[in-house]
N, C-alpha and C. Protein backbone atom coordinates (compact mmCIF):
# COMPACT_ATOMS: atom_id res chain seq x y z
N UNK A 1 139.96 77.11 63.75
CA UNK A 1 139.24 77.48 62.54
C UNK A 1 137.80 76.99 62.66
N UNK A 2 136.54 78.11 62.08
CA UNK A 2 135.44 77.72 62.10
C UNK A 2 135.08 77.17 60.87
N UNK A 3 134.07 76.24 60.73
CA UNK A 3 134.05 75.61 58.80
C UNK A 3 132.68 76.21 59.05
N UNK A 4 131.84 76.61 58.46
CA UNK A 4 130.32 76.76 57.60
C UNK A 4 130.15 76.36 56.57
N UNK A 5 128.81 75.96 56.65
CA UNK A 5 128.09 75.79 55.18
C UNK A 5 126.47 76.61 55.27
N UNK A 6 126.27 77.11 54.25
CA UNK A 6 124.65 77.42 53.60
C UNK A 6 123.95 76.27 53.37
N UNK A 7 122.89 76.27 53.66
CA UNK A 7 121.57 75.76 53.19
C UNK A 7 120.47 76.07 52.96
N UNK A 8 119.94 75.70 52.25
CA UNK A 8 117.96 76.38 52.28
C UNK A 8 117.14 74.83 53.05
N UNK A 9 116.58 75.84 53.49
CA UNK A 9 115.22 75.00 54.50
C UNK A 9 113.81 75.68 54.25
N UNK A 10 112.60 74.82 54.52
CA UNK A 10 111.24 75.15 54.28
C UNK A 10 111.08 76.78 55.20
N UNK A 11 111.93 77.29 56.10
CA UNK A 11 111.84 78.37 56.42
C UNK A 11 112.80 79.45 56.14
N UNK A 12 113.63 79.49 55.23
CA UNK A 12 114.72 80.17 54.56
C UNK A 12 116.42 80.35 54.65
N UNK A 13 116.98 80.41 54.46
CA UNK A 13 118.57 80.36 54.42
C UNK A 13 118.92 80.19 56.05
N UNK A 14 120.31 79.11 56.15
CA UNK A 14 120.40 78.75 57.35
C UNK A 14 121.76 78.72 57.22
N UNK A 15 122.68 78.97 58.12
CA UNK A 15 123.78 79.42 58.43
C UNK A 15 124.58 78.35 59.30
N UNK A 16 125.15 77.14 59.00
CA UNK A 16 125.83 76.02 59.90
C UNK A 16 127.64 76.43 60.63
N UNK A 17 127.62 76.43 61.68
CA UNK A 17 129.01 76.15 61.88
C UNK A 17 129.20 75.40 62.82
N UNK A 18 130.41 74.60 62.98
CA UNK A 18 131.17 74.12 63.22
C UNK A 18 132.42 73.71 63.64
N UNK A 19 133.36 73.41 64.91
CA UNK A 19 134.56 73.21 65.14
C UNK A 19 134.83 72.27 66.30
N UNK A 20 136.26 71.51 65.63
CA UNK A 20 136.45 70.08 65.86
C UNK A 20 135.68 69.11 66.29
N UNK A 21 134.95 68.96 65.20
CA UNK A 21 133.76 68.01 65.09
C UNK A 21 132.51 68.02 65.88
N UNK A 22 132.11 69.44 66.20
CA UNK A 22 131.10 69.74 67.11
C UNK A 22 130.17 70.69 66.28
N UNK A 23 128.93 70.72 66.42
CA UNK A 23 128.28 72.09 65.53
C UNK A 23 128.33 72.98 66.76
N UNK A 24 128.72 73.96 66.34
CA UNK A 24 128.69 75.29 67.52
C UNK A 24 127.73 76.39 67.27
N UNK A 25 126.97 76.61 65.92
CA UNK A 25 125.78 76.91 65.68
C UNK A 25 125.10 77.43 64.71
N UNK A 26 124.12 77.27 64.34
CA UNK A 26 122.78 77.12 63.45
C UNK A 26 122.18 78.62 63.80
N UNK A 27 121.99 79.13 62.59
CA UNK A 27 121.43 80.62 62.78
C UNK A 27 120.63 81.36 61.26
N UNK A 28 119.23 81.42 61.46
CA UNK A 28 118.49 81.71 60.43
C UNK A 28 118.95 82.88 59.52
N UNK A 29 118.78 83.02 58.75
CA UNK A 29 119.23 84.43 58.04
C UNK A 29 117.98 85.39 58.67
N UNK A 30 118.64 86.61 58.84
CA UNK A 30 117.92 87.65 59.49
C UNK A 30 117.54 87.19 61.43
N UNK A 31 118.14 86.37 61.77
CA UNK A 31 118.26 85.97 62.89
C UNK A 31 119.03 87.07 63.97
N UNK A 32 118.12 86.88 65.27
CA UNK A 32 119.27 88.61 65.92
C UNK A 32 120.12 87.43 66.87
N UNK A 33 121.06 88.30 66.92
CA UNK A 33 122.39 87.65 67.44
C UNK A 33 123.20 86.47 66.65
N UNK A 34 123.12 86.97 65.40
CA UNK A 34 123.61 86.30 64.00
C UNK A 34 124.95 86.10 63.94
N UNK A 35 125.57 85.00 64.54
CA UNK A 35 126.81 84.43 64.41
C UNK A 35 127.39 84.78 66.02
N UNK A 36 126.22 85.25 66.73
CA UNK A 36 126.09 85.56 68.21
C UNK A 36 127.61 86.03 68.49
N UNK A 37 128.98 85.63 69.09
CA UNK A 37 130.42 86.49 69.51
C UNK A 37 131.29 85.85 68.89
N UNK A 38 130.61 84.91 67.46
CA UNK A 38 132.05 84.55 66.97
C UNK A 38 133.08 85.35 66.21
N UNK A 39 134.56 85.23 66.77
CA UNK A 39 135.12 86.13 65.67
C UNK A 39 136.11 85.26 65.37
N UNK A 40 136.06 84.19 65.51
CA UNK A 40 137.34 83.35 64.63
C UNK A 40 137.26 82.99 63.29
N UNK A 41 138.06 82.93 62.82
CA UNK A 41 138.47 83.15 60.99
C UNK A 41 137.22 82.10 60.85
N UNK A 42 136.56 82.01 59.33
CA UNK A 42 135.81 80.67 59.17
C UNK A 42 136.12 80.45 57.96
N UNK A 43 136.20 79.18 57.58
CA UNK A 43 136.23 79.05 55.96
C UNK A 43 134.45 78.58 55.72
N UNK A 44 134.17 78.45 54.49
CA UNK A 44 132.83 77.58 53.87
C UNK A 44 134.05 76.30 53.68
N UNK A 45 133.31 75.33 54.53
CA UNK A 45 133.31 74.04 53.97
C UNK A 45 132.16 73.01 53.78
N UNK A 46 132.08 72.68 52.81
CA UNK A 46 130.38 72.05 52.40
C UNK A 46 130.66 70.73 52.93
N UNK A 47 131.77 70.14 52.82
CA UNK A 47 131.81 68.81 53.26
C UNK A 47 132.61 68.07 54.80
N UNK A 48 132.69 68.96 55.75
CA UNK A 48 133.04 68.75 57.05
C UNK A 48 132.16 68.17 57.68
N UNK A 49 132.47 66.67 58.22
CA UNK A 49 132.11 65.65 58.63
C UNK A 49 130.59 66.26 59.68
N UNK A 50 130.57 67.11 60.74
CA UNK A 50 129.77 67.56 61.59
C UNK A 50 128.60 68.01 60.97
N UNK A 51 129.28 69.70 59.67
CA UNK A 51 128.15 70.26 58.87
C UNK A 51 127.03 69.01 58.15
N UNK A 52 127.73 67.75 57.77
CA UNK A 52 127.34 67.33 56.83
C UNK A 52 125.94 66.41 57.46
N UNK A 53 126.57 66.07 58.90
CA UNK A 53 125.63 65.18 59.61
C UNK A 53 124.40 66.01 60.11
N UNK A 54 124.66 67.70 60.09
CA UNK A 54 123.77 68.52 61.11
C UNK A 54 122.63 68.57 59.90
N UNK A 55 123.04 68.80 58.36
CA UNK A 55 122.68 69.04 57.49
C UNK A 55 121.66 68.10 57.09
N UNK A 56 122.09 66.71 57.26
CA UNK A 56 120.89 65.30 57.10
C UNK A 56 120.29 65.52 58.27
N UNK A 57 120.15 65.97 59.56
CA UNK A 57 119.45 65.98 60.87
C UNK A 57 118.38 66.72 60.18
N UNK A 58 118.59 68.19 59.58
CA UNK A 58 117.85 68.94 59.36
C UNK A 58 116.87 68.96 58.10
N UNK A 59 117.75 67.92 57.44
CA UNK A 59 116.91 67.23 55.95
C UNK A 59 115.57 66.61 56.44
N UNK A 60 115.86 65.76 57.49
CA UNK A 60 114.73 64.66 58.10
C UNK A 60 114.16 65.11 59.32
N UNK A 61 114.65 66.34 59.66
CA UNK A 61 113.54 67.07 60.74
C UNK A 61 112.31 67.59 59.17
N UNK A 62 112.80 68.17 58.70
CA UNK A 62 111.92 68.88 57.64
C UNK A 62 111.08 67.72 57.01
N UNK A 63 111.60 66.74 56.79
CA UNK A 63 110.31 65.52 55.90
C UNK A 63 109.69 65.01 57.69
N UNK A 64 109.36 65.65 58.34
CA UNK A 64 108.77 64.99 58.86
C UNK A 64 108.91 64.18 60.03
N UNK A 65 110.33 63.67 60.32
CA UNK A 65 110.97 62.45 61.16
C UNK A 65 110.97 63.77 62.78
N UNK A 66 111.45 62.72 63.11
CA UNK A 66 111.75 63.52 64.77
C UNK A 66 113.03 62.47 65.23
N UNK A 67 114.38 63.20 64.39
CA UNK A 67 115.46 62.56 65.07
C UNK A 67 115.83 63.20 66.52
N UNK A 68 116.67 62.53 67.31
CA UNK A 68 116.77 62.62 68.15
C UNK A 68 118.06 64.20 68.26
N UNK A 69 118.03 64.37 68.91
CA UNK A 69 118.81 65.81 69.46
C UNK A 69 120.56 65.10 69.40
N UNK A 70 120.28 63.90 70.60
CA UNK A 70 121.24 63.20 70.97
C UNK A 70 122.64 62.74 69.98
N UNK A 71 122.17 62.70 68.52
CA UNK A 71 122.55 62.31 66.96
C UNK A 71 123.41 62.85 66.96
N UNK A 72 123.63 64.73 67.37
CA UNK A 72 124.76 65.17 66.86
C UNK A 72 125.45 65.43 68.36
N UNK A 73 127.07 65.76 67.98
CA UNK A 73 127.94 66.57 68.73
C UNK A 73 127.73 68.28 68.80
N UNK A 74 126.91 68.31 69.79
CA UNK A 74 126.84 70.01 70.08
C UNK A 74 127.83 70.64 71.01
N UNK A 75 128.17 71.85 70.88
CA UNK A 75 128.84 72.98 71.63
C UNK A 75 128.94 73.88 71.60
N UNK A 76 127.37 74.58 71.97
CA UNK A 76 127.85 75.82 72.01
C UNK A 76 128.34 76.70 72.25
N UNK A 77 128.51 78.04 72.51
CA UNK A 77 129.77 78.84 73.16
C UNK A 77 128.38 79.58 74.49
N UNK A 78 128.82 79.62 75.74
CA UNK A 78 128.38 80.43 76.01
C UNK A 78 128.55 79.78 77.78
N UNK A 79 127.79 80.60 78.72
CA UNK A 79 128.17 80.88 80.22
C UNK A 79 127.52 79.54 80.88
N UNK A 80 127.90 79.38 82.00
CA UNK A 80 127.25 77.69 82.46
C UNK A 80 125.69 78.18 82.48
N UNK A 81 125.16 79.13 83.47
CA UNK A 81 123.98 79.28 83.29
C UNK A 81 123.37 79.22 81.84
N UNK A 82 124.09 79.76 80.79
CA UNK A 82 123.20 79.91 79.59
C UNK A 82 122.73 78.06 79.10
N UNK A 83 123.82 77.39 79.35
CA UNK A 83 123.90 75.89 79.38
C UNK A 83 123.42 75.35 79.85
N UNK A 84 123.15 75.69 81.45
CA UNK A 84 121.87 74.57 81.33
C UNK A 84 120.49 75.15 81.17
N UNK A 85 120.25 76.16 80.78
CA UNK A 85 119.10 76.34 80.06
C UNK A 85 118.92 75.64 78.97
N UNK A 86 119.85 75.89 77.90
CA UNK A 86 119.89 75.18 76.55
C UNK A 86 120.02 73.69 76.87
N UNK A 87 120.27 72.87 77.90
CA UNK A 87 119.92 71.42 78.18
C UNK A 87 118.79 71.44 78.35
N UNK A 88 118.31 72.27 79.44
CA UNK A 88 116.51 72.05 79.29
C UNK A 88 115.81 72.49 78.34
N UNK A 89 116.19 72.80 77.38
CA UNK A 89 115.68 72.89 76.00
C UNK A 89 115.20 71.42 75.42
N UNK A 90 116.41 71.48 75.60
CA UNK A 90 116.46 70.06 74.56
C UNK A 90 115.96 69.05 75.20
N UNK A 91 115.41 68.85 76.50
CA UNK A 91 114.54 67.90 77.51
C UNK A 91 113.32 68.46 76.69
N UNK A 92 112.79 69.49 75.88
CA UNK A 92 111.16 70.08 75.65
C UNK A 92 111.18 68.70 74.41
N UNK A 93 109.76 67.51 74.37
CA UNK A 93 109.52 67.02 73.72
C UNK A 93 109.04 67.98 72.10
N UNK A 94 109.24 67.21 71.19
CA UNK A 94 109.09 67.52 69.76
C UNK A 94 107.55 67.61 69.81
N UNK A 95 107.11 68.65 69.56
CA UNK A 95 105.29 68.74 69.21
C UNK A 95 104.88 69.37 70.49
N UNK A 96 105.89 69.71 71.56
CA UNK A 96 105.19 70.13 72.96
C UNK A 96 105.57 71.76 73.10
N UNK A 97 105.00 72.42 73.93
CA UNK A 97 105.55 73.74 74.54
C UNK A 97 105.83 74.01 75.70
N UNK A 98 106.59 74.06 76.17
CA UNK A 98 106.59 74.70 77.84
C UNK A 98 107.00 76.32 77.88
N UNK A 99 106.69 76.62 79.26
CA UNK A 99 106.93 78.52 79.04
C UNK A 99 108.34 78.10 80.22
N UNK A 100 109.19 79.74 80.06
CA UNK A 100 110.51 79.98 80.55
C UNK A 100 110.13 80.11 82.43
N UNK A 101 108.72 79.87 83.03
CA UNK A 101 108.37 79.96 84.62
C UNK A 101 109.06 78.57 84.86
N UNK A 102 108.44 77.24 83.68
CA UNK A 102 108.46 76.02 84.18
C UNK A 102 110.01 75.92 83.96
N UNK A 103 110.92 76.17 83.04
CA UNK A 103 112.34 75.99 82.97
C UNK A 103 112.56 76.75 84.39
N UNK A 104 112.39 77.58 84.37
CA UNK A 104 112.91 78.61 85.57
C UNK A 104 112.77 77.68 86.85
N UNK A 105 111.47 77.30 87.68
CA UNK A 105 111.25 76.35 88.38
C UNK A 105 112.22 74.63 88.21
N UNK A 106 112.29 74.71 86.95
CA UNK A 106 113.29 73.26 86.66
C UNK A 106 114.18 73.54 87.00
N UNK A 107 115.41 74.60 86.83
CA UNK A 107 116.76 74.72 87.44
C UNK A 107 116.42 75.11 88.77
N UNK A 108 115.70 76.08 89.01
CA UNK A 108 115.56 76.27 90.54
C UNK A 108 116.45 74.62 91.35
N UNK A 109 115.28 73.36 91.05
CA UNK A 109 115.06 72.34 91.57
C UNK A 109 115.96 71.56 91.44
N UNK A 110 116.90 71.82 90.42
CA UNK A 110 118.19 71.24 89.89
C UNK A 110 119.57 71.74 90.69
N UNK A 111 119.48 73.26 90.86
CA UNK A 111 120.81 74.26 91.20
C UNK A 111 120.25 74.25 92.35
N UNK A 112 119.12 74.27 93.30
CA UNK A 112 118.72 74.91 94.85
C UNK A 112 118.80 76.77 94.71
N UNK A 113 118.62 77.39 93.70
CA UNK A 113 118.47 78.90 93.53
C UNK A 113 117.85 79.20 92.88
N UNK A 114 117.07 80.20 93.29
CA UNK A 114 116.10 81.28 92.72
C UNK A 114 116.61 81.38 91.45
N UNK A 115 115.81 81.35 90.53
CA UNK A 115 115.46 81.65 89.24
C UNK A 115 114.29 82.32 88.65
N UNK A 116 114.57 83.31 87.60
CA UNK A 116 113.52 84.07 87.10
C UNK A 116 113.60 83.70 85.78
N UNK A 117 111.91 83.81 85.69
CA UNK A 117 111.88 83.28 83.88
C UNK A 117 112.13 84.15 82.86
N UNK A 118 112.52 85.61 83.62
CA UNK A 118 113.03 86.67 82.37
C UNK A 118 114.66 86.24 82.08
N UNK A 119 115.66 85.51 83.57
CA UNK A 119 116.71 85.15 83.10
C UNK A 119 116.67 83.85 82.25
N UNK A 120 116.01 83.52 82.27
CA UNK A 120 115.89 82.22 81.32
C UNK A 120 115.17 82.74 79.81
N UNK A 121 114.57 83.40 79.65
CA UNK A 121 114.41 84.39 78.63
C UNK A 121 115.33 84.51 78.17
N UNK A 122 116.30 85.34 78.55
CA UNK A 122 118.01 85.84 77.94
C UNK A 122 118.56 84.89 76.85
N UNK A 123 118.72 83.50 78.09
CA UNK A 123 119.22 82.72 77.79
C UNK A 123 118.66 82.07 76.90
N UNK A 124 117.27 81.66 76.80
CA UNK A 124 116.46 81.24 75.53
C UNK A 124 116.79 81.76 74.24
N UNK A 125 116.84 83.16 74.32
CA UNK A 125 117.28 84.39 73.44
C UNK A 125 118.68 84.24 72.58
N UNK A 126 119.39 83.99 73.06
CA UNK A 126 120.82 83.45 72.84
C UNK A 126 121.68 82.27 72.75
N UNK A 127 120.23 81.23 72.36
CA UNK A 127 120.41 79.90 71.69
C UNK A 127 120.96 80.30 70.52
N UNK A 128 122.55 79.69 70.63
CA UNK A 128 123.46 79.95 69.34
C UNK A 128 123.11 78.40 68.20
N UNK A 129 121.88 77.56 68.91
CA UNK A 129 121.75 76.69 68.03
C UNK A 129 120.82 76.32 67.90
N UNK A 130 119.64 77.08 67.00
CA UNK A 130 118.45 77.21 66.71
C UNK A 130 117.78 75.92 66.14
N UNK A 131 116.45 75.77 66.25
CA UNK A 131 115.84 74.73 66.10
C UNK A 131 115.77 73.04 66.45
N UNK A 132 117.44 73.27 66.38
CA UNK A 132 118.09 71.49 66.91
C UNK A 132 117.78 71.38 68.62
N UNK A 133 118.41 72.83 69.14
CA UNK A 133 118.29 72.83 70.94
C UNK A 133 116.91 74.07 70.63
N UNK A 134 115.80 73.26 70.87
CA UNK A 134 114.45 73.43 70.83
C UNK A 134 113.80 74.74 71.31
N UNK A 135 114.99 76.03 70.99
CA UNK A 135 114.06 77.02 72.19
C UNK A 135 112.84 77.90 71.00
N UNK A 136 112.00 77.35 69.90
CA UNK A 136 110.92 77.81 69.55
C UNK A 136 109.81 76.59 70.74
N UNK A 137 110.11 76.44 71.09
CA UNK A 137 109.02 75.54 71.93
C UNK A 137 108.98 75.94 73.12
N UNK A 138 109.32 77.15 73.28
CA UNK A 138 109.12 77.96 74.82
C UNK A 138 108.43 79.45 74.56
N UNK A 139 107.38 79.31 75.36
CA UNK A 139 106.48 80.52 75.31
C UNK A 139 106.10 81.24 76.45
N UNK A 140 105.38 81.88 76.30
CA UNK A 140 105.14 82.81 77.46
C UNK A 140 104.10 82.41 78.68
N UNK A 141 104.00 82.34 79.86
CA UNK A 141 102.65 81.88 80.48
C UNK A 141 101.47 81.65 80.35
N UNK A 142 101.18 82.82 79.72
CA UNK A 142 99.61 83.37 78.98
C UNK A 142 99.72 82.90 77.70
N UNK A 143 100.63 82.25 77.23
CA UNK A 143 99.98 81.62 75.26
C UNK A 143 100.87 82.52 74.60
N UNK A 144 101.60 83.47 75.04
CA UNK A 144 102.45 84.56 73.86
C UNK A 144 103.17 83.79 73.84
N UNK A 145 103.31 84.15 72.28
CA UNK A 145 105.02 83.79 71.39
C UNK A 145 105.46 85.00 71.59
N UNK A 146 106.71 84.58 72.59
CA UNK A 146 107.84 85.64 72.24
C UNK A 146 108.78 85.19 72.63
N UNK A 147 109.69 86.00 72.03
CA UNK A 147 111.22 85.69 72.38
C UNK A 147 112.27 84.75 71.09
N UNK A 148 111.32 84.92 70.40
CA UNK A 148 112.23 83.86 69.29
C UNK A 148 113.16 85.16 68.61
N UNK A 149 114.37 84.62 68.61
CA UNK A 149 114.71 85.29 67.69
C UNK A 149 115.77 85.38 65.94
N UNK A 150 114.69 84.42 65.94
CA UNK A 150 114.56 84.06 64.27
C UNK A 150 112.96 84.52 63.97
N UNK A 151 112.05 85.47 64.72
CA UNK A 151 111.24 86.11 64.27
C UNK A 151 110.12 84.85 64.79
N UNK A 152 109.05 85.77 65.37
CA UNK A 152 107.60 85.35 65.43
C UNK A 152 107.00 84.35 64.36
N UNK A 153 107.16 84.84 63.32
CA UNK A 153 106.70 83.98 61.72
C UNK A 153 107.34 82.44 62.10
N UNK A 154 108.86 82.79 61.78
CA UNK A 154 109.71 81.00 61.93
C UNK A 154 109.13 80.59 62.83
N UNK A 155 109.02 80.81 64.15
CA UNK A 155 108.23 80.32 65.67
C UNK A 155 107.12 79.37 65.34
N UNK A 156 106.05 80.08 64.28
CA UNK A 156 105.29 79.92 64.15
C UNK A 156 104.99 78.53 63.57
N UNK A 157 106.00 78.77 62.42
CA UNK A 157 106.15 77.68 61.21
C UNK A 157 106.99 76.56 62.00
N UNK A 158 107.50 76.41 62.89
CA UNK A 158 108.25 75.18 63.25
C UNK A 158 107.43 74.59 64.44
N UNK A 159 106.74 75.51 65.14
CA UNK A 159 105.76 74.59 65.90
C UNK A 159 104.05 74.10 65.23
N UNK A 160 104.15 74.57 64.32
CA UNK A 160 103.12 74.26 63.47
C UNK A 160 103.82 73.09 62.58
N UNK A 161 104.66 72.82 62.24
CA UNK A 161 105.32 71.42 61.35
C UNK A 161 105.27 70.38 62.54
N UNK A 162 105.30 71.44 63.95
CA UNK A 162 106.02 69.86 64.64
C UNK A 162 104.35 69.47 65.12
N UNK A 163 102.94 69.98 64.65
CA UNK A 163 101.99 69.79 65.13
C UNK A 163 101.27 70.40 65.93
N UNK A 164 101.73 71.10 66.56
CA UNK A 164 101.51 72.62 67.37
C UNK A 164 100.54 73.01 67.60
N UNK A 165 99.13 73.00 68.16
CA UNK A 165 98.11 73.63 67.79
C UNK A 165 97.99 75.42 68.36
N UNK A 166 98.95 75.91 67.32
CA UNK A 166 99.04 77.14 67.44
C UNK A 166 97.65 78.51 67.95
N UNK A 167 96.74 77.55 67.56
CA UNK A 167 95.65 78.06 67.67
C UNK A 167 95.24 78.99 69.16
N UNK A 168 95.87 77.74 69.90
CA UNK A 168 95.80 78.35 71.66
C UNK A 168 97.10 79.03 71.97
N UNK A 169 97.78 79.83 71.00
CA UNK A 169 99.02 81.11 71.36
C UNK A 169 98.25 81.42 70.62
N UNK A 170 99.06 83.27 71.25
CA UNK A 170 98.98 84.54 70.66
C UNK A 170 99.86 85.24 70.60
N UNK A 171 99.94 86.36 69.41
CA UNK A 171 101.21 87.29 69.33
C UNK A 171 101.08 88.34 70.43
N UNK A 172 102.37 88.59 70.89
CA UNK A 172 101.22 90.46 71.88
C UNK A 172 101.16 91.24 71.33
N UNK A 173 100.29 92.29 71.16
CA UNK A 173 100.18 93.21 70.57
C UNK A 173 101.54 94.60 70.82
N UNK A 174 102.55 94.91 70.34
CA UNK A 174 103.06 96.10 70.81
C UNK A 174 102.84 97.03 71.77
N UNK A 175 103.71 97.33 72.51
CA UNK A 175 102.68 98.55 73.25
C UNK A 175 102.64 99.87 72.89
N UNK A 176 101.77 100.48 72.52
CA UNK A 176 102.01 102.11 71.89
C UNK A 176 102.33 102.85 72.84
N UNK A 177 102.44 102.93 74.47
CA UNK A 177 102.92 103.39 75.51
C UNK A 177 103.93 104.76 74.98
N UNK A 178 104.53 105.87 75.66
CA UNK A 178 105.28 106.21 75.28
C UNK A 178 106.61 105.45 76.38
């Protein structure tokens, strides 16, 4: 059984779950890949020991604090590669950015294999546990924000709380291409 709870945060409705005492994942409302392949039954439970701790993490990320990652029991669902991407996530310091070349080059150096930063993209992409495993703090080579997908805007707003000087990114422009 999965437990959830709702919350509101300074960037809008947030979606917690949880099972056997692990958060398995955090997902913005209007977020793509929204509840990413879960299909096991869930109840709302507001007071399950995990939700409740992920819930104060996220109270005191928002005033300001920079708790540690380490605080909670994470697990998310997903392929070893997608995993240790989402570990090197959570190696990205609070207030910093790195782009998906330098992750890409980090496992390279870790696994001994070629890596591309569009597969680490994917995997960035399909962080089933948004904001806590840090992938708004990964950008593009050139200064683009992309790839969030809790939307460009949230991106924006969480590396700008964490200090961000957003100033040196840019959005890309679409391409009108046919």
């Amino acid at each position: 059984m999965l437990y959830t709870t709702q919350i509101s945060s300074p960037i809008g409705g947030i979606l917690l779950a949880a099972k056997n005492d692990a958060l398995i994942g955090l997902w913005m409302s209007g977020q793509k890949y929204y509840l990413g392949t879960l299909k096991e039954p869930m109840e709302e439970k507001n007071d399950y020991p995990a939700l409740l701790k992920t819930k104060d993490w996220l109270d005191r990320y928002f005033h300001g604090e920079k708790p540690e990652i380490t605080e909670l029991n994470l697990d998310p669902a997903g392929s070893a590669f997608r995993k240790t991407v989402w570990e090197f996530l959570c190696q990205i310091p609070y207030g910093e950015v790195t782009t998906y070349g330098d992750i890409a080059r980090k496992i390279e150096l870790k696994c001994g294999k070629k890596m591309s930063a569009q597969a680490v993209g994917g995997a960035v992409g399909h962080n089933a546990i948004s904001i806590i495993v840090p992938c708004h703090r990964v950008v593009g080579a050139d200064g683009s924000l992309t790839g969030y997908a809790g939307g460009i805007e949230k991106k924006i707003q969480l590396l700008k709380h964490e200090g961000v000087d957003v100033d040196q990114l840019y959005i890309p422009k679409k391409s009108t291409a046919p």
